[in-house]
PDB file of N, CA and C in Angstrom:
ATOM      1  N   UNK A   1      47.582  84.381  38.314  1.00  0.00           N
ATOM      2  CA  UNK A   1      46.434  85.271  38.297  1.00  0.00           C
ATOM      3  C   UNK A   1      45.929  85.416  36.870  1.00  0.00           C
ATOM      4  N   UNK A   2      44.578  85.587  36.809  1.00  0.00           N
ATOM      5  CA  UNK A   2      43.746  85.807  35.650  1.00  0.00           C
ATOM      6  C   UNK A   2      44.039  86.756  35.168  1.00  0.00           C
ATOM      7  N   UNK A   3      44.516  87.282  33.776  1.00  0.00           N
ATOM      8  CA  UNK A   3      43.883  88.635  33.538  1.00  0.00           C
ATOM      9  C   UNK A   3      43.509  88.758  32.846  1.00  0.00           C
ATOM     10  N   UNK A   4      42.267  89.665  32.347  1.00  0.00           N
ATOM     11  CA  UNK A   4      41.079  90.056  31.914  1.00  0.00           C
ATOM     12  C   UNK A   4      41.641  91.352  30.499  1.00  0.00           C
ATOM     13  N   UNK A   5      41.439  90.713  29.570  1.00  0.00           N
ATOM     14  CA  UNK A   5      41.327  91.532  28.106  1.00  0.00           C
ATOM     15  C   UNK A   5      40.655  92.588  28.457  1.00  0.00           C
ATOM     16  N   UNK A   6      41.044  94.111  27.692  1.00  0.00           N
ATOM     17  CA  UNK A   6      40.539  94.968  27.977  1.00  0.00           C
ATOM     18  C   UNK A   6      39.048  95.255  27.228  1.00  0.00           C
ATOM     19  N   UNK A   7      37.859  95.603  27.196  1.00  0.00           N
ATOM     20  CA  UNK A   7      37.162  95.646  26.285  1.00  0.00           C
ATOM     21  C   UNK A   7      37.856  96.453  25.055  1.00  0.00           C
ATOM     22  N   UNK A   8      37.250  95.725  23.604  1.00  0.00           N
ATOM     23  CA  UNK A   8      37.225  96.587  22.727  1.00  0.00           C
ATOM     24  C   UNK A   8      36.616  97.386  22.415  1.00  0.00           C
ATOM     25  N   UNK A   9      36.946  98.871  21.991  1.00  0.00           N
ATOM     26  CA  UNK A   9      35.897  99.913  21.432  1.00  0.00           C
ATOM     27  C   UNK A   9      35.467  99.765  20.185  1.00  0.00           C
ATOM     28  N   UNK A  10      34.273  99.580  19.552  1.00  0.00           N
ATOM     29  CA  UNK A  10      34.139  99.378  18.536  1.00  0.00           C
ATOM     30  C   UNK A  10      32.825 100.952  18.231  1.00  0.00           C
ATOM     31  N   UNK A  11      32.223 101.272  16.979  1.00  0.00           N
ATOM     32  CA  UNK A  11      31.491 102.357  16.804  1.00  0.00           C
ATOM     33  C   UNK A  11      30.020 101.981  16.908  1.00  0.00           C
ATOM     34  N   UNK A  12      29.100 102.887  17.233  1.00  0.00           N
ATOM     35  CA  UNK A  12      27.647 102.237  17.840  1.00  0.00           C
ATOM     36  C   UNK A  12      27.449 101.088  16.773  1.00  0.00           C
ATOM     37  N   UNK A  13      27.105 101.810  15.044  1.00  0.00           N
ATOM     38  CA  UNK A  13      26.834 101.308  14.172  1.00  0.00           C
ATOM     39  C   UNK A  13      27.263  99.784  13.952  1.00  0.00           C
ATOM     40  N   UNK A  14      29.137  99.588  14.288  1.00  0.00           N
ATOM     41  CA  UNK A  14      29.251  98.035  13.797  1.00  0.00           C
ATOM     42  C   UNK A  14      28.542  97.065  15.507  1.00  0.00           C
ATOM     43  N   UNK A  15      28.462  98.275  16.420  1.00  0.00           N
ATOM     44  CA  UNK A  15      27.859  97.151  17.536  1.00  0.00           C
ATOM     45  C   UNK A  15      26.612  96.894  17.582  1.00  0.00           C
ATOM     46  N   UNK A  16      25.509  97.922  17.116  1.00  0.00           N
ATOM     47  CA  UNK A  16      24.252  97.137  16.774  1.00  0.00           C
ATOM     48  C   UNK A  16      24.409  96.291  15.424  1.00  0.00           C
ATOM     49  N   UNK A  17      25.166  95.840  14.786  1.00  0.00           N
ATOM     50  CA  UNK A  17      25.205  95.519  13.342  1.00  0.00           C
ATOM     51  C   UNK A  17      25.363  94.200  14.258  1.00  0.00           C
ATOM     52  N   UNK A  18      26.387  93.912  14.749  1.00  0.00           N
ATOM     53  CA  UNK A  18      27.266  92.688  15.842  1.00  0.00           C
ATOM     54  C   UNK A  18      25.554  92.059  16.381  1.00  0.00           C
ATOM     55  N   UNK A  19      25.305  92.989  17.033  1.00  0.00           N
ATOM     56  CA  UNK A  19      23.935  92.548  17.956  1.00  0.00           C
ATOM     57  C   UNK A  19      23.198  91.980  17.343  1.00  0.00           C
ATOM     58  N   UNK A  20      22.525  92.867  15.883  1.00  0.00           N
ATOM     59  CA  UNK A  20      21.130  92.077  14.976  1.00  0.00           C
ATOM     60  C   UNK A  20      21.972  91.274  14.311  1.00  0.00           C
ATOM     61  N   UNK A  21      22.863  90.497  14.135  1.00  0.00           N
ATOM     62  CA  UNK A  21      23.623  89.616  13.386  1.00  0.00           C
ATOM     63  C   UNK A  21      23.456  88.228  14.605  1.00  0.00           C
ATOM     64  N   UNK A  22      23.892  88.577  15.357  1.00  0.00           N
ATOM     65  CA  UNK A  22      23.675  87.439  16.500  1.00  0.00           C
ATOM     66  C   UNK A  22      22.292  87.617  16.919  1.00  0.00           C
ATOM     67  N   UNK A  23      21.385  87.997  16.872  1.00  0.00           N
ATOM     68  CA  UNK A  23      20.074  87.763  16.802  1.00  0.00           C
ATOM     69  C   UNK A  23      19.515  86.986  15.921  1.00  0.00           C
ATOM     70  N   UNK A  24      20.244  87.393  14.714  1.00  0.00           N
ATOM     71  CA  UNK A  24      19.492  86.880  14.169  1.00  0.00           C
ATOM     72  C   UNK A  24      19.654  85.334  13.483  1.00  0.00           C
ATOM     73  N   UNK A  25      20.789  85.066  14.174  1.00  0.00           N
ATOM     74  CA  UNK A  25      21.790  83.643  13.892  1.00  0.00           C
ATOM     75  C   UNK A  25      20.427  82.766  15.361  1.00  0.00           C
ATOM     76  N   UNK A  26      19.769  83.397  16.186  1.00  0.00           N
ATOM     77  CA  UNK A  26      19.046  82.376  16.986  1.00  0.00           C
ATOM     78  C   UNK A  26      17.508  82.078  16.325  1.00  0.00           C
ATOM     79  N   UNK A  27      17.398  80.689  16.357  1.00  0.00           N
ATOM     80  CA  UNK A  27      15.782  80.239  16.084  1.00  0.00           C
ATOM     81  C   UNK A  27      15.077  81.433  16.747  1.00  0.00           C
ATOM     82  N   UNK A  28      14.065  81.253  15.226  1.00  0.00           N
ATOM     83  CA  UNK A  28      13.233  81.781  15.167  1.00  0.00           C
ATOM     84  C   UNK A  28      13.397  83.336  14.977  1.00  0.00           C
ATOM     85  N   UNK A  29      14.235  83.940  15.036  1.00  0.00           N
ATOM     86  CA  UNK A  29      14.365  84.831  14.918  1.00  0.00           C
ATOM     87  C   UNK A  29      15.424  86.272  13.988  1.00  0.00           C
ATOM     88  N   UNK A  30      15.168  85.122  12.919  1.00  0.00           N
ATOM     89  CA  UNK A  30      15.967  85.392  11.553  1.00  0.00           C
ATOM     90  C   UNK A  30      15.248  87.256  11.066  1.00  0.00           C
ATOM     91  N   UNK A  31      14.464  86.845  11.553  1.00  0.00           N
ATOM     92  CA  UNK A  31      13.658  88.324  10.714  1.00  0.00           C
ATOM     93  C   UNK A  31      13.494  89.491  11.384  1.00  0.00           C
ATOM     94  N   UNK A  32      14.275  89.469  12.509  1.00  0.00           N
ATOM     95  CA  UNK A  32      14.683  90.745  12.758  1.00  0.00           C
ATOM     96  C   UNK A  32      14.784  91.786  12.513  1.00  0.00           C
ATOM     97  N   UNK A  33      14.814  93.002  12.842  1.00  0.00           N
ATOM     98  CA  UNK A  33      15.097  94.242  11.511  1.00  0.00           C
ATOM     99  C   UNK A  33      16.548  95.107  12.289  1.00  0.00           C
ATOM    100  N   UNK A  34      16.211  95.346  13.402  1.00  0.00           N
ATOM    101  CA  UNK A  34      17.111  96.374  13.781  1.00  0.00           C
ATOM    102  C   UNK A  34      17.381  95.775  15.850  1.00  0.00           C
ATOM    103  N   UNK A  35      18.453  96.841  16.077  1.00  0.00           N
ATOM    104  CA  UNK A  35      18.675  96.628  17.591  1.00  0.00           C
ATOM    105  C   UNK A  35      19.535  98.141  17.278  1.00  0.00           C
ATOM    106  N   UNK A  36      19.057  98.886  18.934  1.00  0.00           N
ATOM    107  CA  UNK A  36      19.384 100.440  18.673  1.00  0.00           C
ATOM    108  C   UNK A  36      20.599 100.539  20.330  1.00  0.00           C
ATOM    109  N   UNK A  37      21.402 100.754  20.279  1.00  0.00           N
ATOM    110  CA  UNK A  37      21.903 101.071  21.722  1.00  0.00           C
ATOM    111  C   UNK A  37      22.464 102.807  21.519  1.00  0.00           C
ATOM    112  N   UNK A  38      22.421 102.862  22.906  1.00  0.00           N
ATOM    113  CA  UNK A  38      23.435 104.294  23.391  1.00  0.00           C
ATOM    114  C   UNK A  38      24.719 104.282  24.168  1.00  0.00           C
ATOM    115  N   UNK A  39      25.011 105.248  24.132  1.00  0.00           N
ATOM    116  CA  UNK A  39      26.752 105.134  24.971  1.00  0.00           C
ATOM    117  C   UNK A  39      25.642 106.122  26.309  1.00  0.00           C
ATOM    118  N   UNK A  40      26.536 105.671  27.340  1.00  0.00           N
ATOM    119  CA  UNK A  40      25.943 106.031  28.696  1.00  0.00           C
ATOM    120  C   UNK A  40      27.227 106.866  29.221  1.00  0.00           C
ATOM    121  N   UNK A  41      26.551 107.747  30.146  1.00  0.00           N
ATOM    122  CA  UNK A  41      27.641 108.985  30.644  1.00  0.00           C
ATOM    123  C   UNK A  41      28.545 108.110  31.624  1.00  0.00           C
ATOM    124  N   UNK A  42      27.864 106.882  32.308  1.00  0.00           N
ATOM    125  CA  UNK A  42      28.937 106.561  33.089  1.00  0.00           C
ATOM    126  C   UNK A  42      29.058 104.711  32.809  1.00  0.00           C
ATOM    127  N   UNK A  43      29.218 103.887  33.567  1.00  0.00           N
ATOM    128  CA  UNK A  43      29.126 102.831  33.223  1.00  0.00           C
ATOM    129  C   UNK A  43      28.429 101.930  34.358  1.00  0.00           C
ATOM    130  N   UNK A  44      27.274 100.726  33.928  1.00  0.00           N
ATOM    131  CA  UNK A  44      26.637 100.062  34.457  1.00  0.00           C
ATOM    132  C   UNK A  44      27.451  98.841  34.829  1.00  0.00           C
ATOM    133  N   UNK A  45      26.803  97.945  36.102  1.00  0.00           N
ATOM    134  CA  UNK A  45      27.574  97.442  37.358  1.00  0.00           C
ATOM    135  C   UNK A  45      28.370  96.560  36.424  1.00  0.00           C
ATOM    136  N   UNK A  46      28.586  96.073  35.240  1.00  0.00           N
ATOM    137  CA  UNK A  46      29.404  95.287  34.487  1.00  0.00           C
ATOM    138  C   UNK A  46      29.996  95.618  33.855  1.00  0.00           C
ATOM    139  N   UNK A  47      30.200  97.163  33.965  1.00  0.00           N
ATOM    140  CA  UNK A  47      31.218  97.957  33.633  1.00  0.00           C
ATOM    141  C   UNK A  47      31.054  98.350  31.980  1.00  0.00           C
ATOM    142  N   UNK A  48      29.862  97.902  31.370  1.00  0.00           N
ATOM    143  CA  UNK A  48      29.559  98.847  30.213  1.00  0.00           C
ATOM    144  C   UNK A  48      29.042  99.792  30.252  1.00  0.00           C
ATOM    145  N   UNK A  49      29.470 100.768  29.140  1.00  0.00           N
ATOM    146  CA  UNK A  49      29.533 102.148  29.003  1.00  0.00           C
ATOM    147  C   UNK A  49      28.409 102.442  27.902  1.00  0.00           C
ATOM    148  N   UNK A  50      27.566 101.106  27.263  1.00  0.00           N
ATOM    149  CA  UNK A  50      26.645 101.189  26.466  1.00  0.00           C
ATOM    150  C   UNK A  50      25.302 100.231  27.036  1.00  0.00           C
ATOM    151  N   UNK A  51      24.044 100.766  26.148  1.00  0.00           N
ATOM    152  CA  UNK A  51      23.390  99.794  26.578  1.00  0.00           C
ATOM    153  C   UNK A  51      22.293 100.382  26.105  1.00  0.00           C
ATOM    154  N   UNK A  52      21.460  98.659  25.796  1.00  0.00           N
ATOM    155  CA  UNK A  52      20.115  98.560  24.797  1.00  0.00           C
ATOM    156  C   UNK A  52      18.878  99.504  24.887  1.00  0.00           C
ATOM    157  N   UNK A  53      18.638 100.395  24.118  1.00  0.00           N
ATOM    158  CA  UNK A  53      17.688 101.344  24.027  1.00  0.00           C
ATOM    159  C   UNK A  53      16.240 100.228  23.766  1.00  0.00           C
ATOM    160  N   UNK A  54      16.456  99.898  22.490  1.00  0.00           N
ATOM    161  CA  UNK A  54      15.381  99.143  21.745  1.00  0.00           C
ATOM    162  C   UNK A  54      15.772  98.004  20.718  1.00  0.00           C
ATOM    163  N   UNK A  55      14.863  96.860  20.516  1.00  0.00           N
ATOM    164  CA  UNK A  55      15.120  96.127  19.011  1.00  0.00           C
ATOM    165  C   UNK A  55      13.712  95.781  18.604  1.00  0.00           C
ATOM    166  N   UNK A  56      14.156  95.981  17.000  1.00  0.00           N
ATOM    167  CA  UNK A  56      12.687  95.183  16.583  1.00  0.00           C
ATOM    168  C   UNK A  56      12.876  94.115  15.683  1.00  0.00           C
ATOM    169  N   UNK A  57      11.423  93.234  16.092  1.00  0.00           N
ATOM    170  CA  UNK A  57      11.986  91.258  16.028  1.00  0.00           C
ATOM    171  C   UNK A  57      11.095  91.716  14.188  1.00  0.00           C
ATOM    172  N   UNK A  58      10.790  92.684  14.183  1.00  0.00           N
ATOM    173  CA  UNK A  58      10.492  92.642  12.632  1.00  0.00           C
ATOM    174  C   UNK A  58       9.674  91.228  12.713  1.00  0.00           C
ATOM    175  N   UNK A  59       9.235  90.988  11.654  1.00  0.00           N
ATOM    176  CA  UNK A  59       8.901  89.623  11.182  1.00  0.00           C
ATOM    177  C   UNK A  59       9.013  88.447  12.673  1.00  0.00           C
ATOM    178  N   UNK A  60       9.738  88.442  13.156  1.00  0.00           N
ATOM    179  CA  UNK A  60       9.918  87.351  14.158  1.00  0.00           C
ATOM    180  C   UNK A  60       9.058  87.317  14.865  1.00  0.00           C
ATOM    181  N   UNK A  61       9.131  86.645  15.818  1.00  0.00           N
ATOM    182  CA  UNK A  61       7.967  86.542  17.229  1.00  0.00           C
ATOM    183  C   UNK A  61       8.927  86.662  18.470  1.00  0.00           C
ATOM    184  N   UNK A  62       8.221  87.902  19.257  1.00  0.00           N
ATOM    185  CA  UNK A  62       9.132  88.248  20.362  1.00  0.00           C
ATOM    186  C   UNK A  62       9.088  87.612  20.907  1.00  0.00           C
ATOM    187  N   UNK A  63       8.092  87.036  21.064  1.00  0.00           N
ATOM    188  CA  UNK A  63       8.367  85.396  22.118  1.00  0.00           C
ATOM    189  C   UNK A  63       9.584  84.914  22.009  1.00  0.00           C
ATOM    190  N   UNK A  64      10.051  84.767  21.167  1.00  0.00           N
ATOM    191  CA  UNK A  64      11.261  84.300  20.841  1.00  0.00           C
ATOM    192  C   UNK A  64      12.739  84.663  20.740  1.00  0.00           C
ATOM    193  N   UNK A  65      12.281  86.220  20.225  1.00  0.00           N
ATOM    194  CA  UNK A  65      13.407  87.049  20.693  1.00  0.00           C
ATOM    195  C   UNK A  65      13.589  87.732  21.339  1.00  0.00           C
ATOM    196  N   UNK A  66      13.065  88.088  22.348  1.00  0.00           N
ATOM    197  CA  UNK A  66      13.273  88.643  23.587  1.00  0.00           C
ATOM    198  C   UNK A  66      14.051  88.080  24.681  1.00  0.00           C
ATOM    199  N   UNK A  67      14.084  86.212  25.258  1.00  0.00           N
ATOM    200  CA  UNK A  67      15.408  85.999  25.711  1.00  0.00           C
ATOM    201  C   UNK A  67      16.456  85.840  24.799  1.00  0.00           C
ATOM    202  N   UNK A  68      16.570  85.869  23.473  1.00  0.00           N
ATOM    203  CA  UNK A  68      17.378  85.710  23.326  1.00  0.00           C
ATOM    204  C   UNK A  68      18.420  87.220  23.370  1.00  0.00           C
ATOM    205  N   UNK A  69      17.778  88.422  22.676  1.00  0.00           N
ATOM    206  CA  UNK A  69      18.550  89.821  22.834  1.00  0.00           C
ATOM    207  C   UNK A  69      18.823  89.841  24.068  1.00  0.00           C
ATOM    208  N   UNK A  70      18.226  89.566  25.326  1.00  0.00           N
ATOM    209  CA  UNK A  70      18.712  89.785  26.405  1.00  0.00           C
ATOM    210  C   UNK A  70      19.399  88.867  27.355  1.00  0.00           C
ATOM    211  N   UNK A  71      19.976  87.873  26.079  1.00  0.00           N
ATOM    212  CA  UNK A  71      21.247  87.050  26.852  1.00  0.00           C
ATOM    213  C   UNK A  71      22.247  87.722  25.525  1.00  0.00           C
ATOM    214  N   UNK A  72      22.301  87.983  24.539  1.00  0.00           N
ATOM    215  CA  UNK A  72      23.426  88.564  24.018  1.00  0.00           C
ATOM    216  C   UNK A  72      23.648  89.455  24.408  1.00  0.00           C
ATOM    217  N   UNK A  73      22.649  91.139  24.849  1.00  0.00           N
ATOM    218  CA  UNK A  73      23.145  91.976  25.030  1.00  0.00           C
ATOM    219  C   UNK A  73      24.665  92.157  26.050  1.00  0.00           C
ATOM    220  N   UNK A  74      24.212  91.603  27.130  1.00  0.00           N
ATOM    221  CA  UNK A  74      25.543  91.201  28.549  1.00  0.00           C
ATOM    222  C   UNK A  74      26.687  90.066  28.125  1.00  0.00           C
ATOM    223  N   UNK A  75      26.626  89.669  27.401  1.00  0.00           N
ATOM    224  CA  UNK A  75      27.941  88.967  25.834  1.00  0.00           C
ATOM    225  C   UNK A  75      28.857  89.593  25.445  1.00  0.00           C
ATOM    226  N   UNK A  76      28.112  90.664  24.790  1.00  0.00           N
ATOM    227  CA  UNK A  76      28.653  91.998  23.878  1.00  0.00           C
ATOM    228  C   UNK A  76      29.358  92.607  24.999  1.00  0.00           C
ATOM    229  N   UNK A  77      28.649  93.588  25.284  1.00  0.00           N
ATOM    230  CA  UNK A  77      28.761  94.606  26.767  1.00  0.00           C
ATOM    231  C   UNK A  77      30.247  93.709  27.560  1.00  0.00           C
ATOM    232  N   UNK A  78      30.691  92.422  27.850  1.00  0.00           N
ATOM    233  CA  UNK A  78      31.481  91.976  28.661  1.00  0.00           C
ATOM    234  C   UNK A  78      33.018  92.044  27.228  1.00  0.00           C
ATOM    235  N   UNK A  79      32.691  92.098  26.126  1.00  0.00           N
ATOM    236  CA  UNK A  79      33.768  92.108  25.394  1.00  0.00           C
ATOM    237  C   UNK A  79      34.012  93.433  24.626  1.00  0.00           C
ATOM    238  N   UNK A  80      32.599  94.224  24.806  1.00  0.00           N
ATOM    239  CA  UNK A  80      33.024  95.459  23.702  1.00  0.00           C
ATOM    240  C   UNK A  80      32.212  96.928  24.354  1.00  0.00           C
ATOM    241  N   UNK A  81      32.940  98.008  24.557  1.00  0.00           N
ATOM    242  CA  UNK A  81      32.695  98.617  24.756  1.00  0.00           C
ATOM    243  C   UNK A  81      32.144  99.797  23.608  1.00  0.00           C
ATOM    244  N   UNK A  82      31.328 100.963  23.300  1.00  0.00           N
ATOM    245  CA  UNK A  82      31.413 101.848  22.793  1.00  0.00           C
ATOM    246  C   UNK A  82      31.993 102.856  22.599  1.00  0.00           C
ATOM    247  N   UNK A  83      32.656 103.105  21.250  1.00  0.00           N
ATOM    248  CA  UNK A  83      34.031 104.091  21.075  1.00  0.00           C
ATOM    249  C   UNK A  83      33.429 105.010  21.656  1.00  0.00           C
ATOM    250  N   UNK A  84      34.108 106.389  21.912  1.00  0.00           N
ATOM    251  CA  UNK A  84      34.147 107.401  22.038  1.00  0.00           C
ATOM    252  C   UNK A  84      33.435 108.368  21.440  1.00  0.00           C
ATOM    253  N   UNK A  85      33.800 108.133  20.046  1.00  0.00           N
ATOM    254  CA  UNK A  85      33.347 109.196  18.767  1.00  0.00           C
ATOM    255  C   UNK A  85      32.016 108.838  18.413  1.00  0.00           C
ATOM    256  N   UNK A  86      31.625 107.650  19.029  1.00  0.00           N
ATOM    257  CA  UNK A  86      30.072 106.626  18.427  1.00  0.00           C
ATOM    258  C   UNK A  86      29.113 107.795  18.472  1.00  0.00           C
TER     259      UNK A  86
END
């Protein structure tokens, strides 16, 4: 049988830091500025307990970054949860 690592808790701050870092590692979309999440009272069907408020592609073209934040966000979310204290 498989078993499944528990998520890590990490603090909002280093997980949007995580997020606009891998944003900004995809074409075209180096110039990013920010990505904002919240901790949620309960947890969504993939079992994160956080999740994407807003980002801005700054400089970039959302064309471009828009699939990409929203194939990392469910990345993150499957390996890291939001501490507690965030």
């Amino acid at each position: 049988m498989i078993s499944l690592a528990p998520r890590v808790g990490l603090p909002r701050s280093k997980l949007e830091g995580m997020l606009l870092e891998f944003l900004q590692a995809y074409p075209h979309c180096r110039e990013a500025t920010q990505v904002v999440i919240r901790r949620l009272d309960g947890t969504l069907e993939n079992g994160a307990n956080w999740a994407l408020v807003s980002y801005d592609s700054g400089r970039a073209p959302r064309e471009h970054c828009d699939p990409a934040i929203y194939v990392l966000v469910p990345i993150v979310q499957h390996h890291f949860d939001m501490a507690p204290d965030a």
